[in-house]
C-alpha atoms as a PDB file:
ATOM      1  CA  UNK A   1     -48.388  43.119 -40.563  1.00  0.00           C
ATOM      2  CA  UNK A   2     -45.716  40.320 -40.830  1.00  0.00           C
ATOM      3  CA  UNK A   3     -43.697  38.793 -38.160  1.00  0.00           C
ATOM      4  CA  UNK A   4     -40.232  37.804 -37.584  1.00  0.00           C
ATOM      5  CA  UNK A   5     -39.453  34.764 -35.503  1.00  0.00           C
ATOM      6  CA  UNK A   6     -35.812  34.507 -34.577  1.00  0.00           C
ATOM      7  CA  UNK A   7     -34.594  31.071 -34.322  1.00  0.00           C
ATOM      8  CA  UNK A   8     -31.189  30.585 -32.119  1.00  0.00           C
ATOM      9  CA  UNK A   9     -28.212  29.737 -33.811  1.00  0.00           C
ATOM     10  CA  UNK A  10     -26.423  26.654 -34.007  1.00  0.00           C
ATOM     11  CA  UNK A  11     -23.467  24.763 -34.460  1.00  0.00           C
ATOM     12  CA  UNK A  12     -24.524  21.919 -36.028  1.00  0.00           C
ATOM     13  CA  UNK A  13     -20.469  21.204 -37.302  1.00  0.00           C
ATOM     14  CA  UNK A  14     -19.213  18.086 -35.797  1.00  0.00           C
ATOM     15  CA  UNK A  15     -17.164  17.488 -32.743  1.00  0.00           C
ATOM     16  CA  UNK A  16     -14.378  14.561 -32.754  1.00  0.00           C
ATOM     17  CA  UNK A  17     -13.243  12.622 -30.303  1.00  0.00           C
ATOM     18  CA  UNK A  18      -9.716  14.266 -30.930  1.00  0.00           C
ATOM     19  CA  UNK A  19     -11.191  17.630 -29.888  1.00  0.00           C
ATOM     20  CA  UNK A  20     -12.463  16.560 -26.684  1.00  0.00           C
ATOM     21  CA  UNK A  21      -9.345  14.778 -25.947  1.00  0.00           C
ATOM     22  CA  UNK A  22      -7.493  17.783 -26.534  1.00  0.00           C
ATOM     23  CA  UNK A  23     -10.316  19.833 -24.556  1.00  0.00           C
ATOM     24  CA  UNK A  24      -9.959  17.635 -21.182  1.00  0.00           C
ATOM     25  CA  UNK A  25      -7.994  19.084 -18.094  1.00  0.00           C
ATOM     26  CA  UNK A  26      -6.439  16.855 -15.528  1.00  0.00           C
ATOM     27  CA  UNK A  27      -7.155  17.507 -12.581  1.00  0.00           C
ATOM     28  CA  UNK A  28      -3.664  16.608 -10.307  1.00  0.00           C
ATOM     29  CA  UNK A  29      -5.117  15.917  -6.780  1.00  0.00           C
ATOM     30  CA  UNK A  30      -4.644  14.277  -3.426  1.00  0.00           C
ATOM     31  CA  UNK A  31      -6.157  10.847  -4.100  1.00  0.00           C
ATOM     32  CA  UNK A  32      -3.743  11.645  -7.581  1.00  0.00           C
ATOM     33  CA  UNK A  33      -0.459  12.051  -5.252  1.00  0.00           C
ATOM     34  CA  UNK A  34      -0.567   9.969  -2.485  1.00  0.00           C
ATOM     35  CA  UNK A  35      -0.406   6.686  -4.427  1.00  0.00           C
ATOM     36  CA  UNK A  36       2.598   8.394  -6.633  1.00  0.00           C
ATOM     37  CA  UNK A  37       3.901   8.958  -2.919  1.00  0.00           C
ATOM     38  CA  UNK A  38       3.453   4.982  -2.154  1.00  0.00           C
ATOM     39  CA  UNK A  39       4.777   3.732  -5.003  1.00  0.00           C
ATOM     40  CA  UNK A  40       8.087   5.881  -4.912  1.00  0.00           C
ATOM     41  CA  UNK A  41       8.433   4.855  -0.951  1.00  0.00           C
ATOM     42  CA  UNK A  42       8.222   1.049  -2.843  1.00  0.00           C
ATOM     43  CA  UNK A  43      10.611   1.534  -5.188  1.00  0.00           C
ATOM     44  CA  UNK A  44      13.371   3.649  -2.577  1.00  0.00           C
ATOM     45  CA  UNK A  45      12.840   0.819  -0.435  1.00  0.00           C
ATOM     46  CA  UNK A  46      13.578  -2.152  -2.595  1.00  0.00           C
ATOM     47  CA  UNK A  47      16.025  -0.900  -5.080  1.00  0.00           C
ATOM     48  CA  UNK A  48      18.584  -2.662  -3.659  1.00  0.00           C
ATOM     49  CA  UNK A  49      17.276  -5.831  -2.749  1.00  0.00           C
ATOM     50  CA  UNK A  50      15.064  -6.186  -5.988  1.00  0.00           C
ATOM     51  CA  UNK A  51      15.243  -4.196  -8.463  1.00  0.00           C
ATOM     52  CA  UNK A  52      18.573  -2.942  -8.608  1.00  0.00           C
ATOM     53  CA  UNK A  53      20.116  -6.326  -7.338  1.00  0.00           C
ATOM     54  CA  UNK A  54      23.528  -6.282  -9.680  1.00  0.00           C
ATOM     55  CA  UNK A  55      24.486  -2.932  -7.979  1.00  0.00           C
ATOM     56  CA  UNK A  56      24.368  -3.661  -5.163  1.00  0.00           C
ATOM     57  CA  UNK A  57      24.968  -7.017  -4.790  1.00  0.00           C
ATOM     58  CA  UNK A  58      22.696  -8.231  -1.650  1.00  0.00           C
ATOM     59  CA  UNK A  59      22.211 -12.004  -0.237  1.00  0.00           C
ATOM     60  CA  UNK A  60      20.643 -14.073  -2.252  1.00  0.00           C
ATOM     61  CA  UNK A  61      16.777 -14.591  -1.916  1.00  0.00           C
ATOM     62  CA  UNK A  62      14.657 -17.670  -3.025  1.00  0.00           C
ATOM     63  CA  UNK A  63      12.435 -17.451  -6.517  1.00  0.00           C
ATOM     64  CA  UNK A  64       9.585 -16.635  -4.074  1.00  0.00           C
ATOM     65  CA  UNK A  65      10.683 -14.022  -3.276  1.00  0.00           C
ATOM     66  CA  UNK A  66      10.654 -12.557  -6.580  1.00  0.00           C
ATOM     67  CA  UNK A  67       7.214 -13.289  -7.359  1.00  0.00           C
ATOM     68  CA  UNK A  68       5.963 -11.762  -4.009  1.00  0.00           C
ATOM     69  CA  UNK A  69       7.872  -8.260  -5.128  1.00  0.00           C
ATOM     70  CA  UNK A  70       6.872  -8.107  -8.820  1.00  0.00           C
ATOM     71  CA  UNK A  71       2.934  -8.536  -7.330  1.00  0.00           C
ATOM     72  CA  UNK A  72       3.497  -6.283  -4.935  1.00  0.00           C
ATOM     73  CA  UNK A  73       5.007  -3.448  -7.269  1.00  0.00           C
ATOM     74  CA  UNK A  74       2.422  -4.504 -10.131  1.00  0.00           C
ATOM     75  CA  UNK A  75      -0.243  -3.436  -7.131  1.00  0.00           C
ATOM     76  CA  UNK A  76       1.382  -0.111  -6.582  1.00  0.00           C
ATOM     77  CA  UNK A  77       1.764   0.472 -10.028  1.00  0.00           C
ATOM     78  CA  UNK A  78      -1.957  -0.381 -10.637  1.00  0.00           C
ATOM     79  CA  UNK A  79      -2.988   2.102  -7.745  1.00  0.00           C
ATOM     80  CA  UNK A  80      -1.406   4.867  -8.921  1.00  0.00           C
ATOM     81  CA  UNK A  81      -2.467   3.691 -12.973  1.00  0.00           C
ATOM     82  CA  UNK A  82      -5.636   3.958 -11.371  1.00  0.00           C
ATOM     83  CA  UNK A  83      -5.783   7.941  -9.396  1.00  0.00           C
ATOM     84  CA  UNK A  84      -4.294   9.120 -12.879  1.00  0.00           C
ATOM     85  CA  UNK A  85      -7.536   7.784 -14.764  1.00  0.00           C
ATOM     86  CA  UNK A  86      -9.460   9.679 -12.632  1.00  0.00           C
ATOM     87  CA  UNK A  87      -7.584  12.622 -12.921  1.00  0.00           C
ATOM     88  CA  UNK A  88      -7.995  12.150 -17.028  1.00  0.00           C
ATOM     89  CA  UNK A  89     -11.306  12.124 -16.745  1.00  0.00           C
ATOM     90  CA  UNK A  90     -11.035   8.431 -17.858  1.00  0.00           C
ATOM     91  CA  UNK A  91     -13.938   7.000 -15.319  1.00  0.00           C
ATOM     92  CA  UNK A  92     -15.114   4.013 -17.638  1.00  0.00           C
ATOM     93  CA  UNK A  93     -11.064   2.835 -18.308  1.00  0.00           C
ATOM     94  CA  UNK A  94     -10.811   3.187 -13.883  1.00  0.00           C
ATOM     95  CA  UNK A  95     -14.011   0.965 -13.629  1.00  0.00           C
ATOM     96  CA  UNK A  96     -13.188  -1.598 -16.275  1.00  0.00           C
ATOM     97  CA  UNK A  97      -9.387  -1.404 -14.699  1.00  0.00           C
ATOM     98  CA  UNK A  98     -11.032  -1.688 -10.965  1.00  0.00           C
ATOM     99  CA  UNK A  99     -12.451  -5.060 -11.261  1.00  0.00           C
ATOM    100  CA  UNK A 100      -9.486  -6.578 -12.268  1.00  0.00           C
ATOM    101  CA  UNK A 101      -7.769  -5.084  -9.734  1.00  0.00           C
ATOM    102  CA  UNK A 102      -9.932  -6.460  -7.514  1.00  0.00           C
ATOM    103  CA  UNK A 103      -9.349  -9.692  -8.939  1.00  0.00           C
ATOM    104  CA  UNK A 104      -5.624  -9.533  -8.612  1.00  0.00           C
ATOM    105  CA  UNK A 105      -5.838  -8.041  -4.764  1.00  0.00           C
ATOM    106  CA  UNK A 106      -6.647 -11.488  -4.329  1.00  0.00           C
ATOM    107  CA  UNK A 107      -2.775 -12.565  -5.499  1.00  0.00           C
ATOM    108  CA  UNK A 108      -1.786  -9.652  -3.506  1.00  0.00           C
ATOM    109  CA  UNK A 109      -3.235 -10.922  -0.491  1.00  0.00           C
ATOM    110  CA  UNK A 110      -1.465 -14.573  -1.138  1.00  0.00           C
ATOM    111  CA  UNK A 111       1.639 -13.240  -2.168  1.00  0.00           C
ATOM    112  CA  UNK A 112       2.195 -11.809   0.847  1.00  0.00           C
ATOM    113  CA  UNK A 113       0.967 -14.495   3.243  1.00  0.00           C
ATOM    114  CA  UNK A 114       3.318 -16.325   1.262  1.00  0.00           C
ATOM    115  CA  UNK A 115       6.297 -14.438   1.761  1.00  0.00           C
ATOM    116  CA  UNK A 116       5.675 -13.869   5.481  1.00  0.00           C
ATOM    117  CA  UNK A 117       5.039 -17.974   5.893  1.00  0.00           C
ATOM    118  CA  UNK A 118       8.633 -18.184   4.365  1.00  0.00           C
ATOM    119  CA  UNK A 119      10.763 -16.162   6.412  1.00  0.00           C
ATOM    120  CA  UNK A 120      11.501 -18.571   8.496  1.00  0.00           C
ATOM    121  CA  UNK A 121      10.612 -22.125   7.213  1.00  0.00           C
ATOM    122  CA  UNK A 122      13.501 -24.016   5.296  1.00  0.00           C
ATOM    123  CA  UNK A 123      16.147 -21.390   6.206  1.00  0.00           C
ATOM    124  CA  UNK A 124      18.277 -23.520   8.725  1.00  0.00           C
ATOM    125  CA  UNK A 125      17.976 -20.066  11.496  1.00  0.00           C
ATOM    126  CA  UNK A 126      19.106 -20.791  14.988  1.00  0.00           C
ATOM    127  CA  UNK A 127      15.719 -19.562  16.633  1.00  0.00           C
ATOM    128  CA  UNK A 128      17.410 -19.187  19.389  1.00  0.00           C
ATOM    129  CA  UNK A 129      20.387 -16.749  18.795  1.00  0.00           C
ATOM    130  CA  UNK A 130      20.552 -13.221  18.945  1.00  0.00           C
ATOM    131  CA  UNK A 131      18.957 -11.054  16.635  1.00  0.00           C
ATOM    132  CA  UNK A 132      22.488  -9.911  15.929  1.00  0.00           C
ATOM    133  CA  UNK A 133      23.350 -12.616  13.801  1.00  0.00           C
ATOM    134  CA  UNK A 134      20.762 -11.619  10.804  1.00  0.00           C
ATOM    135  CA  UNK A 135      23.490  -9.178  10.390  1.00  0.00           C
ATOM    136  CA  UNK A 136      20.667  -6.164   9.673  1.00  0.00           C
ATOM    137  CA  UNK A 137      21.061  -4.449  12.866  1.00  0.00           C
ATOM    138  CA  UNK A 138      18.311  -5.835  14.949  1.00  0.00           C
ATOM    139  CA  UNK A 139      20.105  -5.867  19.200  1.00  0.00           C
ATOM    140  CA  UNK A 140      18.666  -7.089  22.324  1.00  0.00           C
ATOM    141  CA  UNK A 141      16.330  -9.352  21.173  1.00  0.00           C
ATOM    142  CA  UNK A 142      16.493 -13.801  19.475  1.00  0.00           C
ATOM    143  CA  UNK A 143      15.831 -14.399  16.341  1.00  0.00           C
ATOM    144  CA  UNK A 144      12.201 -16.111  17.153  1.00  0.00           C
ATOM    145  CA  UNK A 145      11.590 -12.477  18.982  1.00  0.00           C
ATOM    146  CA  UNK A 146      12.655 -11.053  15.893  1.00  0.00           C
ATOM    147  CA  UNK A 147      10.899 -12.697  13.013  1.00  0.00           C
ATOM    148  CA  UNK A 148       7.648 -13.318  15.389  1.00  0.00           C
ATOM    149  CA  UNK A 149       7.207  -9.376  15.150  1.00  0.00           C
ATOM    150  CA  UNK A 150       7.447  -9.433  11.255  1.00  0.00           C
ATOM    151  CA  UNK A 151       5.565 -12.523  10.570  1.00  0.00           C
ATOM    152  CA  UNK A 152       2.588 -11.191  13.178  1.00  0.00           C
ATOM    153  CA  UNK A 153       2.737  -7.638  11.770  1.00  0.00           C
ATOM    154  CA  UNK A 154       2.603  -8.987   7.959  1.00  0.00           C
ATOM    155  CA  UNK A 155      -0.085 -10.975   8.860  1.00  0.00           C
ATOM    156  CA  UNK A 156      -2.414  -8.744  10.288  1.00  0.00           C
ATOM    157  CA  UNK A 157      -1.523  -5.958   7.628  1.00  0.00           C
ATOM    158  CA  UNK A 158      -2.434  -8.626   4.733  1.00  0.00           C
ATOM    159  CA  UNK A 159      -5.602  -8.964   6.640  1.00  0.00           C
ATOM    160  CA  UNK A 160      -5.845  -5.100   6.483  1.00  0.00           C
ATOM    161  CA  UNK A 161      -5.381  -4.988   2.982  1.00  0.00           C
ATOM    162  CA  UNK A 162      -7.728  -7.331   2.397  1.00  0.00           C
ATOM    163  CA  UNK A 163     -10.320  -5.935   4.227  1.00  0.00           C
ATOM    164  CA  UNK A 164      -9.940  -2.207   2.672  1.00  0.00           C
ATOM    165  CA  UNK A 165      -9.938  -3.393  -0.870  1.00  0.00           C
ATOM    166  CA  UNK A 166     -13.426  -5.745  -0.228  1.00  0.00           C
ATOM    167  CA  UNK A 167     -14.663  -2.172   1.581  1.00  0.00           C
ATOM    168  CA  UNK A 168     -13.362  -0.533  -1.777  1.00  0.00           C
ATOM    169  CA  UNK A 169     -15.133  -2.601  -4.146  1.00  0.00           C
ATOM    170  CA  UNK A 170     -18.264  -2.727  -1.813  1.00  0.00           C
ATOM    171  CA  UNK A 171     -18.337   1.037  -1.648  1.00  0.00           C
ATOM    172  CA  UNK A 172     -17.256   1.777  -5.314  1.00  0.00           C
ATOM    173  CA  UNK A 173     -20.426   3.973  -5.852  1.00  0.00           C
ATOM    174  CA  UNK A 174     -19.568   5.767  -3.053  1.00  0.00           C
ATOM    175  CA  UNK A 175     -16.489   7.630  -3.882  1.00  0.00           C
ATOM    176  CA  UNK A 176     -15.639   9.464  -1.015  1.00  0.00           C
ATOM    177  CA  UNK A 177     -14.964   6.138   0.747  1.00  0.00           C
ATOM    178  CA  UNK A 178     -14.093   4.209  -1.719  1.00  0.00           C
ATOM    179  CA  UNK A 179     -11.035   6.174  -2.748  1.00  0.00           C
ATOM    180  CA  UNK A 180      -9.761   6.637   1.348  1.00  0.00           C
ATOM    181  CA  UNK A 181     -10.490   2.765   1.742  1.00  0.00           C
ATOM    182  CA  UNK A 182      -8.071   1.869  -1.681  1.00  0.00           C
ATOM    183  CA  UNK A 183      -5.628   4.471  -0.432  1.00  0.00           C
ATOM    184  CA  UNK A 184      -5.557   2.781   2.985  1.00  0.00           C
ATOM    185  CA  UNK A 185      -5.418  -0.883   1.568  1.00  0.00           C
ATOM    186  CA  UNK A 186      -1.841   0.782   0.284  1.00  0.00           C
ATOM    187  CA  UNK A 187      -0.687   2.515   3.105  1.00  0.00           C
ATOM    188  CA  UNK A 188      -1.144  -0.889   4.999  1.00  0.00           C
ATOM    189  CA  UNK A 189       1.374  -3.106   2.850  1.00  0.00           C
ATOM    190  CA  UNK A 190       4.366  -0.747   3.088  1.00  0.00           C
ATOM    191  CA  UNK A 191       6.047  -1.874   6.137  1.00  0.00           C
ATOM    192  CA  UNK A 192       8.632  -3.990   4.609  1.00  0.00           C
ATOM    193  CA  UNK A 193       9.523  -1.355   2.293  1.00  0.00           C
ATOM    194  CA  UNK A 194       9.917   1.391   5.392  1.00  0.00           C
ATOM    195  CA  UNK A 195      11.824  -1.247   7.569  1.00  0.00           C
ATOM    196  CA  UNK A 196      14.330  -1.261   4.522  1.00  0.00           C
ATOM    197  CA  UNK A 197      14.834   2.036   4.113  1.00  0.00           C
ATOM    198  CA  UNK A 198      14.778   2.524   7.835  1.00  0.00           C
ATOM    199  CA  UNK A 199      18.220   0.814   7.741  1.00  0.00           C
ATOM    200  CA  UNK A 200      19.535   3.975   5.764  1.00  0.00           C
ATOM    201  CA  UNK A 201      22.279   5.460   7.553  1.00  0.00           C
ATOM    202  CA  UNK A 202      21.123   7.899  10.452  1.00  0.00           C
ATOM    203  CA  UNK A 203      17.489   6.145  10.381  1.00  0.00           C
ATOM    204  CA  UNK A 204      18.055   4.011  13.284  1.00  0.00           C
ATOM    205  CA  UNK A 205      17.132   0.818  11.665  1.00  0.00           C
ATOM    206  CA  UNK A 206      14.350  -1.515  11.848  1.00  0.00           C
ATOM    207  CA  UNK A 207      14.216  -1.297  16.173  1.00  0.00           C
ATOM    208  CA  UNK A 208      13.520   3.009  15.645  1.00  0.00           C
ATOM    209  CA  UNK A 209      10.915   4.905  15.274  1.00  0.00           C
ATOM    210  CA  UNK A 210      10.980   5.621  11.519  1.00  0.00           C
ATOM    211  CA  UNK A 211       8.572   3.099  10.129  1.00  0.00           C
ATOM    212  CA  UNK A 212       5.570   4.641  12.808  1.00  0.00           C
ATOM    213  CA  UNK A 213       6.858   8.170  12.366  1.00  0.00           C
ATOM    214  CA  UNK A 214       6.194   7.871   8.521  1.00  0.00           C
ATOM    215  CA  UNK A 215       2.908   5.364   8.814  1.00  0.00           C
ATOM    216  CA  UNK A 216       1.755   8.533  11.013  1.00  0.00           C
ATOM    217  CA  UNK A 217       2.448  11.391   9.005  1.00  0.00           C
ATOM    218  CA  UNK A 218       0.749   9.823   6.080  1.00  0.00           C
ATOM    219  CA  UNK A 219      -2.731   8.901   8.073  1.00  0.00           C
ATOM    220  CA  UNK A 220      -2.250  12.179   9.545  1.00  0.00           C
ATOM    221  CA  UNK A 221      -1.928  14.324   5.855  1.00  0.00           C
ATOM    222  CA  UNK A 222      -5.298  12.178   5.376  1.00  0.00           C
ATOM    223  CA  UNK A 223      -6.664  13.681   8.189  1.00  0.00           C
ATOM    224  CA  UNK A 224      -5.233  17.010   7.611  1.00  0.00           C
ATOM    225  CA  UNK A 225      -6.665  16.567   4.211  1.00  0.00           C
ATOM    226  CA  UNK A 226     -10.531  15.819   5.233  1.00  0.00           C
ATOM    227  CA  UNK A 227     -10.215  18.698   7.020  1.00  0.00           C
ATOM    228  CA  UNK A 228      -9.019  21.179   5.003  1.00  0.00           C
ATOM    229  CA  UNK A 229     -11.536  19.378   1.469  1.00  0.00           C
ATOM    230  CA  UNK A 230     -14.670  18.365   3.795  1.00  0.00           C
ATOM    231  CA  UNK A 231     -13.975  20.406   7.281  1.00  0.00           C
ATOM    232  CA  UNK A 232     -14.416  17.158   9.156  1.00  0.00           C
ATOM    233  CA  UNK A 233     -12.753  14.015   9.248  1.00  0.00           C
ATOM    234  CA  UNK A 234     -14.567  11.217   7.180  1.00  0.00           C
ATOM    235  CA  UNK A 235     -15.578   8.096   8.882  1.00  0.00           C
ATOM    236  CA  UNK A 236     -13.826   5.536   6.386  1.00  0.00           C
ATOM    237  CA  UNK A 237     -10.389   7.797   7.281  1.00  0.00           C
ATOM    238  CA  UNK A 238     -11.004   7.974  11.226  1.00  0.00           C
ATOM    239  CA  UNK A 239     -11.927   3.997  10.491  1.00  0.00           C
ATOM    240  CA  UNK A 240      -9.619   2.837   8.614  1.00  0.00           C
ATOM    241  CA  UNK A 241      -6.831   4.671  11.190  1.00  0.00           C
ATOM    242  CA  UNK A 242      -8.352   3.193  14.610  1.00  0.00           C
ATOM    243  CA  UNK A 243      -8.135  -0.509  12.903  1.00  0.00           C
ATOM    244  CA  UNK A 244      -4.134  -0.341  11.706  1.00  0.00           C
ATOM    245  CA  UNK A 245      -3.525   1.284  15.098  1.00  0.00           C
ATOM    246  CA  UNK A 246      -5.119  -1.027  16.720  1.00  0.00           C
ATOM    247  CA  UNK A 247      -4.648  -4.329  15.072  1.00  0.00           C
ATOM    248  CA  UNK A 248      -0.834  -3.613  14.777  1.00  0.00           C
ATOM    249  CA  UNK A 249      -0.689  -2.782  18.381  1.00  0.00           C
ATOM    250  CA  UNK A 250      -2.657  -6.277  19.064  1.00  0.00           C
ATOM    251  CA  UNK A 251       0.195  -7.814  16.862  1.00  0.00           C
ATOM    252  CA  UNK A 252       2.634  -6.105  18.565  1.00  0.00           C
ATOM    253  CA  UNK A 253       1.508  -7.698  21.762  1.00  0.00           C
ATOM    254  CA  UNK A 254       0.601 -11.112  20.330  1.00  0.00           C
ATOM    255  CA  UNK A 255       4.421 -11.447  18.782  1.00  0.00           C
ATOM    256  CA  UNK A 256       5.686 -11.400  22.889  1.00  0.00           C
ATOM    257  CA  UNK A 257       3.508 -13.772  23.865  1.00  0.00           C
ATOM    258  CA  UNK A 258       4.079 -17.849  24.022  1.00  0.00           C
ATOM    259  CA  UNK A 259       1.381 -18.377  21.148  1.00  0.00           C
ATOM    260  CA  UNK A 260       3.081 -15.536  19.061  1.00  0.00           C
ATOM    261  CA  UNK A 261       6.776 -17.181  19.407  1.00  0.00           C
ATOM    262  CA  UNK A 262       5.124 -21.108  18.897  1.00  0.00           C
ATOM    263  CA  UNK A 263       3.714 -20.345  15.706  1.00  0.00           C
ATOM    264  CA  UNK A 264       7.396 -19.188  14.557  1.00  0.00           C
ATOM    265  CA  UNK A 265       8.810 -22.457  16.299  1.00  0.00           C
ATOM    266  CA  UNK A 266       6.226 -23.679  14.319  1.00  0.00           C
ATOM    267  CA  UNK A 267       6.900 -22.507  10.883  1.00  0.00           C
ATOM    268  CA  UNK A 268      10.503 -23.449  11.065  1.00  0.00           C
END
C-alpha cells in the first residue's frame, strides 16, 4: 500500500523591488491633506510680498526678511514632503527625513523670533502715531498698540511651535499623537500668512475676524475628524487646542498692558 504526500505549491520565482513599487497603494488621508492645506494658505498669503515680488511690486523688506520666509516655506514644504511619505508607504525615508526636520525646527524657531524682534527695531516708526500710517489698514489704535499685538502673538506662537515639534519627536512612536502634535506645530505659525490674506478685498483686514474664523475651522475639522476616525476627541488634539487658545488669549491681554507696550518701546 503506497502513500501520496502532497506538498503545497510554491512560487519560489523572484520578486523585485520594481514589482512592489508598482504593487504599493497610497493611501491619500487627513494627516495627507491638511499640511497640503497649510502650505497652499502659505503660499496665497505671501505671493505678493515674497514670492511673486516683481508683480506686484510691494515695499521693500530687509535681507532678513528673506531668510525668515524661505525657512518658513522650506518647513511647510518639509511637512507636507513628510504626510506624502507616509501615504507611500515610505516609513523609513519619513523617519530618516524626521530627524532632520527636527533639527531644522530649531532654525524655524529662530527665524521667526528673529523676524518678530525686527519689526520694529532700526525702522525709524513713530511709536506713537496712529496705526493708520503703516498704510495696511490697521484704525483706532498707535503704532506701539499695533506692533505690540504682532510681536506678543509671534512670540508665543514660536513658543507653540516649539513646544509641539519637541512633543512630536518625543512621541514619534506614538503615532496618533505624534502626527496631531506636527500638524499643530503648523497650524500655529500661520498667522502672518492669514493676516495677509486677511487684507484681501471684502476680508476686513488684519483688525476682523478672519484670521480666528480660519485658525477655528481648522482645529475644529481636527476635532470633527477624531470624531468621525476614533469617535472621541484625542487628548494631544483637545491639548494642543486649549494651549493656542489660551496662550494667544494671554498674549492678547499681555500686548495692552504697560509691560507688553515697554518691551516694543524697547525694541525700537
Amino acid at each position: 500500500m503506497s502513500s501520496q504526500i502532497t506538498r503545497p505549491v510554491t512560487n519560489d520565482a523572484p520578486i523585485s523591488m520594481s514589482s512592489v513599487a508598482r504593487n504599493r497603494q497610497w493611501r491619500i488621508g487627513f494627516f495627507t491633506v491638511m499640511p497640503g492645506v497649510i502650505f497652499l494658505i502659505v503660499l496665497a498669503g505671501f505671493t505678493r510680498t515674497l514670492y511673486a515680488r516683481p508683480l506686484f511690486h510691494p515695499r521693500p523688506i530687509p535681507p532678513y526678511l528673506y531668510v525668515h520666509g524661505i525657512v518658513l516655506t522650506c518647513w511647510f514644504a518639509w511637512a507636507w514632503t513628510q504626510s506624502l511619505l507616509i501615504s507611500a508607504g515610505r516609513i523609513a525615508n519619513h523617519r530618516r527625513s524626521g530627524m532632520l526636520g527636527a533639527c531644522f525646527a530649531v532654525i524655524v524657531f529662530a527665524a521667526a523670533l528673529m523676524a518678530t524682534m525686527g519689526l520694529v527695531s532700526g525702522r525709524g516708526l513713530d511709536l506713537n502715531a496712529s496705526a493708520s500710517s503703516i498704510g495696511i489698514g490697521i484704525k483706532g489704535i498707535t503704532v506701539a498698540q499695533f506692533y505690540s499685538g504682532v510681536v506678543w502673538h509671534n512670540v508665543v506662537n514660536a513658543l507653540s511651535f516649539a513646544l509641539f515639534v519637541a512633543g512630536g519627536v518625543i512621541f514619534r512612536h506614538r503615532p496618533q499623537i505624534h502626527k496631531r502634535l506636527m500638524l499643530f506645530a503648523s497650524i500655529s505659525l500661520l498667522n502672518p500668512a492669514l493676516a495677509r490674506i486677511a487684507r484681501w478685498p471684502g476680508l476686513g483686514g488684519e483688525q476682523g475676524p478672519f484670521t480666528l474664523i480660519v485658525f477655528l475651522s481648522l482645529a475644529a475639522v481636527v476635532v470633527v475628524y477624531d470624531l468621525y476616525s476614533r469617535k472621541r476627541v484625542e487628548p494631544s488634539t483637545m491639548i494642543a487646542i486649549a494651549w493656542l487658545l489660551i496662550i494667544r488669549n494671554a498674549a492678547t491681554f499681555v500686548s495692552h498692558t504697560h509691560l507688553g507696550l515697554s518691551l516694543i518701546y524697547a525694541l525700537r
